[in-house]
N, C-alpha and C. Protein backbone atom coordinates (compact mmCIF):
# COMPACT_ATOMS: atom_id res chain seq x y z
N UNK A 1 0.82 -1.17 0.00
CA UNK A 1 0.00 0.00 0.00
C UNK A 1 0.87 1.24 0.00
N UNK A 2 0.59 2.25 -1.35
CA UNK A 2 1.78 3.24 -1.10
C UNK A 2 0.65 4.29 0.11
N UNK A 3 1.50 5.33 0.70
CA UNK A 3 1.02 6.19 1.38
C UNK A 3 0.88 7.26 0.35
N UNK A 4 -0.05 8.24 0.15
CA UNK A 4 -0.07 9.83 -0.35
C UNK A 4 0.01 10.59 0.15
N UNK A 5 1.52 11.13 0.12
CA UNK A 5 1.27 12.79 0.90
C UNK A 5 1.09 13.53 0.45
N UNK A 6 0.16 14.62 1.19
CA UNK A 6 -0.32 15.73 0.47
C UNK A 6 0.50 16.75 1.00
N UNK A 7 0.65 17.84 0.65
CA UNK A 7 1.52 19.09 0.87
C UNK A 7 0.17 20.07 1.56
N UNK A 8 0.74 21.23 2.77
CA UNK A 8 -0.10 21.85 2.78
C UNK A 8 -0.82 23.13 2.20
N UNK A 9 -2.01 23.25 2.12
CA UNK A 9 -2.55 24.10 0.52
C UNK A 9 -1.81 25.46 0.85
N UNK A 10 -1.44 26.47 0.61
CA UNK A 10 -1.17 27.78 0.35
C UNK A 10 -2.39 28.38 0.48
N UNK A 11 -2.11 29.51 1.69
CA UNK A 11 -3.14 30.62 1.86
C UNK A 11 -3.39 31.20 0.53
N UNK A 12 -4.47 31.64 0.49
CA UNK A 12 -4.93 32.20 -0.85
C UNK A 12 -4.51 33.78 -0.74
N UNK A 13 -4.09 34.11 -2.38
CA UNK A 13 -3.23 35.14 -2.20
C UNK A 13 -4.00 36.48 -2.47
N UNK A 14 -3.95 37.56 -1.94
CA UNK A 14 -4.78 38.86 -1.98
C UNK A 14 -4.09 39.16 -3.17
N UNK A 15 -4.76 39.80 -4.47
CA UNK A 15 -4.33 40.37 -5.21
C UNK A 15 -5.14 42.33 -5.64
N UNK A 16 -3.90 42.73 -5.89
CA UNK A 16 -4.60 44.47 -5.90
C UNK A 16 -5.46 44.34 -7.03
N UNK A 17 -6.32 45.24 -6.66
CA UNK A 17 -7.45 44.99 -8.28
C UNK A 17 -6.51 45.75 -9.23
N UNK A 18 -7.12 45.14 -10.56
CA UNK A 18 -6.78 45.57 -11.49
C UNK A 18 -7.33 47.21 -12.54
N UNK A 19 -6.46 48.26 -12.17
CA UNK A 19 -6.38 49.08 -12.81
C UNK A 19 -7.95 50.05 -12.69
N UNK A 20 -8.38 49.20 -14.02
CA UNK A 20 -9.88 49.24 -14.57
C UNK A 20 -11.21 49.11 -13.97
N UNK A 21 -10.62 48.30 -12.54
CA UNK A 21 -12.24 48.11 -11.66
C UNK A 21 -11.44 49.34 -10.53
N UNK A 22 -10.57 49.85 -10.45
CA UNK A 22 -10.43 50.98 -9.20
C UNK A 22 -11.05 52.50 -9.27
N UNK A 23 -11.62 52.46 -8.32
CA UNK A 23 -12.60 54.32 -8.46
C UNK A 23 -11.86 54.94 -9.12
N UNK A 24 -10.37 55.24 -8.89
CA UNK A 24 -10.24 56.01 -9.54
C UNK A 24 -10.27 56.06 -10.87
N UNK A 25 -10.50 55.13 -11.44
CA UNK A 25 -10.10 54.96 -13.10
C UNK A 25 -11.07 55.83 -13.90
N UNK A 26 -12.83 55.84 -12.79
CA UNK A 26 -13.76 56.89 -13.34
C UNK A 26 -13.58 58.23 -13.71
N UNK A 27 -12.60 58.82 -12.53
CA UNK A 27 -11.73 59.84 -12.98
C UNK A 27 -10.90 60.11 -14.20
N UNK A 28 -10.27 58.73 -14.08
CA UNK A 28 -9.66 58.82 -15.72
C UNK A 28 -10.20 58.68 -16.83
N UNK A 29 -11.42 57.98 -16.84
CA UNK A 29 -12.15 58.10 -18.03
C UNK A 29 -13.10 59.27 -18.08
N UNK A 30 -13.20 59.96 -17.11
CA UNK A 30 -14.27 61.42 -17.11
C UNK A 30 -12.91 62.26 -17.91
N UNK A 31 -12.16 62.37 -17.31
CA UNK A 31 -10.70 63.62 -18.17
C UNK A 31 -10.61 63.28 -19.55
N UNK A 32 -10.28 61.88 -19.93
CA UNK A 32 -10.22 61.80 -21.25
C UNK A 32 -11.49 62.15 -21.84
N UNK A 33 -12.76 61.89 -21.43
CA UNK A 33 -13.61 62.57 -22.17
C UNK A 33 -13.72 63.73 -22.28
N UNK A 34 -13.03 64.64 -21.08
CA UNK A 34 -13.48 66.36 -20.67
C UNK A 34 -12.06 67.00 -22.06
N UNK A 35 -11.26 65.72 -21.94
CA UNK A 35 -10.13 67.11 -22.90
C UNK A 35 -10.24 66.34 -24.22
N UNK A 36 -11.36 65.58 -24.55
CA UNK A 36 -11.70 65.39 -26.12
C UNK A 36 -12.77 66.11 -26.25
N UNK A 37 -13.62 66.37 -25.38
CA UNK A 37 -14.59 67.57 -25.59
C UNK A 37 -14.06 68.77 -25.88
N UNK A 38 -13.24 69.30 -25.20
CA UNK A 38 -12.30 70.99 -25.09
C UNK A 38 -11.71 70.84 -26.23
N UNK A 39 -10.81 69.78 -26.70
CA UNK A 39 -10.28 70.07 -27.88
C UNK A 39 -11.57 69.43 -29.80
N UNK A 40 -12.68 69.73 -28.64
CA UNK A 40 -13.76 69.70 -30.49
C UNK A 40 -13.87 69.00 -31.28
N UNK A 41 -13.07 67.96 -30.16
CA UNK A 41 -13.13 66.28 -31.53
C UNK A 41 -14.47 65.78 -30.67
N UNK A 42 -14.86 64.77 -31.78
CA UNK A 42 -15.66 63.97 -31.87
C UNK A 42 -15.10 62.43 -31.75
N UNK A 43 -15.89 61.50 -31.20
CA UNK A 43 -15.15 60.23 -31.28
C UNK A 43 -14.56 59.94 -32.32
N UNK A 44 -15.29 60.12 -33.69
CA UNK A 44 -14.91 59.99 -35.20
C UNK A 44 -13.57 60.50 -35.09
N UNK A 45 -13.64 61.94 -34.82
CA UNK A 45 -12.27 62.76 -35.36
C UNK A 45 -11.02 62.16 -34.32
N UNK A 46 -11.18 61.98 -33.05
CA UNK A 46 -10.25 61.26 -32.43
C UNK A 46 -9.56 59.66 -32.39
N UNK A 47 -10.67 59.13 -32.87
CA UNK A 47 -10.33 57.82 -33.83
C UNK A 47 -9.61 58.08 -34.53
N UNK A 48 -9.83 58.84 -35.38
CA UNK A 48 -8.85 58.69 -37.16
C UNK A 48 -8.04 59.23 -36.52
N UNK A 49 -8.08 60.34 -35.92
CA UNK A 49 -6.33 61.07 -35.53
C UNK A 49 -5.02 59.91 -34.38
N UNK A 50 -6.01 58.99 -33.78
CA UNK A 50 -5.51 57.75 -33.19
C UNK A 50 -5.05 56.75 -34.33
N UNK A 51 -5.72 56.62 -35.76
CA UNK A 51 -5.39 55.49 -36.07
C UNK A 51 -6.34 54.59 -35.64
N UNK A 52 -7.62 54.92 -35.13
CA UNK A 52 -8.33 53.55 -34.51
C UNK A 52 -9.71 53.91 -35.20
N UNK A 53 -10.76 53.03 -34.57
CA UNK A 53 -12.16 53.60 -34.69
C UNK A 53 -13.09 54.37 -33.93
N UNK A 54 -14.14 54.79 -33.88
CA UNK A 54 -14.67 55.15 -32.91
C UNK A 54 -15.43 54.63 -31.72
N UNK A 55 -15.20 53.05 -32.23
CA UNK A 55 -15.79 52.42 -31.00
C UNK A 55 -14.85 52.22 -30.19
N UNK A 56 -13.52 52.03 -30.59
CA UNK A 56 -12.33 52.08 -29.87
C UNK A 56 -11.93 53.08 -28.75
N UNK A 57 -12.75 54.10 -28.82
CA UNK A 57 -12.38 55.97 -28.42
C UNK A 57 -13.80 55.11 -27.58
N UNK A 58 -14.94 55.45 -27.88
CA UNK A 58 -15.91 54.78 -26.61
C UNK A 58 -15.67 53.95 -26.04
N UNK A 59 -15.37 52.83 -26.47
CA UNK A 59 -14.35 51.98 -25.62
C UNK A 59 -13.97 52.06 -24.42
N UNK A 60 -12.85 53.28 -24.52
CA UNK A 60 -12.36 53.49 -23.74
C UNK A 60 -12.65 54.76 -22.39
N UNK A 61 -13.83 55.40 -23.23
CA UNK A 61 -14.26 56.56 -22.35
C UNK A 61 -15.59 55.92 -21.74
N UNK A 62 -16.15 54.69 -21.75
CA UNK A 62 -16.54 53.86 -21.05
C UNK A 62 -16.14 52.90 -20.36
N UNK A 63 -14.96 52.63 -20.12
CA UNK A 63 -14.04 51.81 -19.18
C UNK A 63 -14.07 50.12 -19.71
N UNK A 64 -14.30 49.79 -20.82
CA UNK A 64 -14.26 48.64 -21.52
C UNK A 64 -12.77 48.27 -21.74
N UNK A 65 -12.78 49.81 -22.14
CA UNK A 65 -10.92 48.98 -22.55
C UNK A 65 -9.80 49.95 -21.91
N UNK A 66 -8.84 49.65 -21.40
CA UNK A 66 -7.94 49.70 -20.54
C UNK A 66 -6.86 50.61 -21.43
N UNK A 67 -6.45 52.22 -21.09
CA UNK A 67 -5.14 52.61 -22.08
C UNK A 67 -3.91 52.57 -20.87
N UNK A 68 -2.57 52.19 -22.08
CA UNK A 68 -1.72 52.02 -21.52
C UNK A 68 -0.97 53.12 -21.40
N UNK A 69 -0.02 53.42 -21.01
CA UNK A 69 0.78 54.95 -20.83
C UNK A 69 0.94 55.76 -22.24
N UNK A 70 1.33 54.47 -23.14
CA UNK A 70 1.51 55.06 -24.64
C UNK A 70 0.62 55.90 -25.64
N UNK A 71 -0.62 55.03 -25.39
CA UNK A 71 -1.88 55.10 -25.34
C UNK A 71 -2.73 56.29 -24.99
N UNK A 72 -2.13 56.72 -24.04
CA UNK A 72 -2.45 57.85 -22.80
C UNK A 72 -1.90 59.07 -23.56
N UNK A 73 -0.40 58.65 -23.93
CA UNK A 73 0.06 59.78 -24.75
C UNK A 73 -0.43 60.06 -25.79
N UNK A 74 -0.95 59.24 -26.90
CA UNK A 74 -1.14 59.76 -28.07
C UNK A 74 -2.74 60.56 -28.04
N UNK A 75 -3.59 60.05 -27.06
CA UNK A 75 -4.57 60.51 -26.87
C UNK A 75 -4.42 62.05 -26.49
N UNK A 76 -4.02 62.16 -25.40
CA UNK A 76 -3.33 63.68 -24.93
C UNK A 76 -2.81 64.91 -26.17
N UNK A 77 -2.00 64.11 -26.79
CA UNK A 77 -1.50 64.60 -27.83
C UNK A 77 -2.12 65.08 -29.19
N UNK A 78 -3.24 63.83 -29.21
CA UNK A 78 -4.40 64.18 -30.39
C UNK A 78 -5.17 65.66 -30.34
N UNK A 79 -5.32 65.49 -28.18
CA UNK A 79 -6.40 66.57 -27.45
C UNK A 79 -5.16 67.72 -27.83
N UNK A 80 -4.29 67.44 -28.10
CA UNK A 80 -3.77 69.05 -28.29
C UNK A 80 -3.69 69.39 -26.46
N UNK A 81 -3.15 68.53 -25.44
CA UNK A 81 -2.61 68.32 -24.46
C UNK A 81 -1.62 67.81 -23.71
N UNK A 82 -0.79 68.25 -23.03
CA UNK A 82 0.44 67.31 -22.74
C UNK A 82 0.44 66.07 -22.24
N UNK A 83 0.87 65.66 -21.75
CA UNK A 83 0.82 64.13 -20.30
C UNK A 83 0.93 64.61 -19.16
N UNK A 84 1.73 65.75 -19.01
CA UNK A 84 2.22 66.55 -17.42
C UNK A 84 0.77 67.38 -17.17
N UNK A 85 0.35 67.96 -17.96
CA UNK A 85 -0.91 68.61 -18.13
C UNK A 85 -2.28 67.59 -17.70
N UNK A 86 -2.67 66.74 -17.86
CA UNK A 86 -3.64 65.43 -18.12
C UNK A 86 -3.21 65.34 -16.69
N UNK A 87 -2.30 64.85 -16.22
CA UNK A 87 -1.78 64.60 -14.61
C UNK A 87 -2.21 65.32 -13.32
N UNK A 88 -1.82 66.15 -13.74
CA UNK A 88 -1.83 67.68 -13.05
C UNK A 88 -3.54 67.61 -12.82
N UNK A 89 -4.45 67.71 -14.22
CA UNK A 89 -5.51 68.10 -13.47
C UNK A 89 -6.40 66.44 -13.00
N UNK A 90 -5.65 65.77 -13.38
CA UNK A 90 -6.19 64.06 -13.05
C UNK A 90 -5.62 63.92 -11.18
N UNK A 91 -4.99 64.64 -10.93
CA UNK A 91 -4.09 64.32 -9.75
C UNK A 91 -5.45 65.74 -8.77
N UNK A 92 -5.87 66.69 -9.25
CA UNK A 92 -6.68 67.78 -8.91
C UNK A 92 -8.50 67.16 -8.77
N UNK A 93 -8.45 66.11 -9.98
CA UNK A 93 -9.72 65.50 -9.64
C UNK A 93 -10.04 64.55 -8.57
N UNK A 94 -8.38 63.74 -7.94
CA UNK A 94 -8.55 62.61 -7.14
C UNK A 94 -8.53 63.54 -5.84
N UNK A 95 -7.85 65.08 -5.90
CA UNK A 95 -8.02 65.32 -4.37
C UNK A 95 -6.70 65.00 -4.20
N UNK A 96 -5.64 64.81 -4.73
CA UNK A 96 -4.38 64.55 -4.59
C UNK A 96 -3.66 66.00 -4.45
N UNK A 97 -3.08 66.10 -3.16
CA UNK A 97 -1.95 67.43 -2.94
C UNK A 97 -0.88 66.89 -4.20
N UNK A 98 -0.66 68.11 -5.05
CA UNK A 98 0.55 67.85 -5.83
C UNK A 98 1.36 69.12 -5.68
């Protein structure tokens, strides 16, 4: 008769949420919409100036899809806005001393 040993299980591990489900991210998707409004694009016009579509631009100003820093930049950049700029007042919406 062999014996089976079992090992003991590992506490289950806390993981930080991801990005996209954290309050603040509403913040980030309210700014990207507030400085594609200010700069007079339309999803259309910020699509094509992205290179993408416009469901891609809703997408993302509905929290479906996740932008990455790069992402962040070219958007900014489309708005005819910086990244330090986008920060600044993203850091002013959370209530963050900067």
């Amino acid at each position: 008769m062999s014996t089976k040993r079992t090992l003991p299980r590992k506490p289950a591990r806390e993981y930080a949420p991801r990005s996209i489900n954290r309050p603040e991210y509403e913040a980030v998707r309210g700014l990207l919409y507030e400085i594609r409004v200010e700069a007079q694009l339309t999803q259309i016009d910020l699509g094509q100036a992205l290179k993408r579509n416009q469901t891609y631009v809703s997408s993302v100003e509905r929290g479906i899809v996740r932008t990455d820093a790069l992402q962040l930049l070219d958007w900014c950049r489309a708005c005819g806005i910086t990244l330090e700029r986008f920060g600044r007042r993203l850091e002013l919406k959370l209530g963050y001393d900067s």
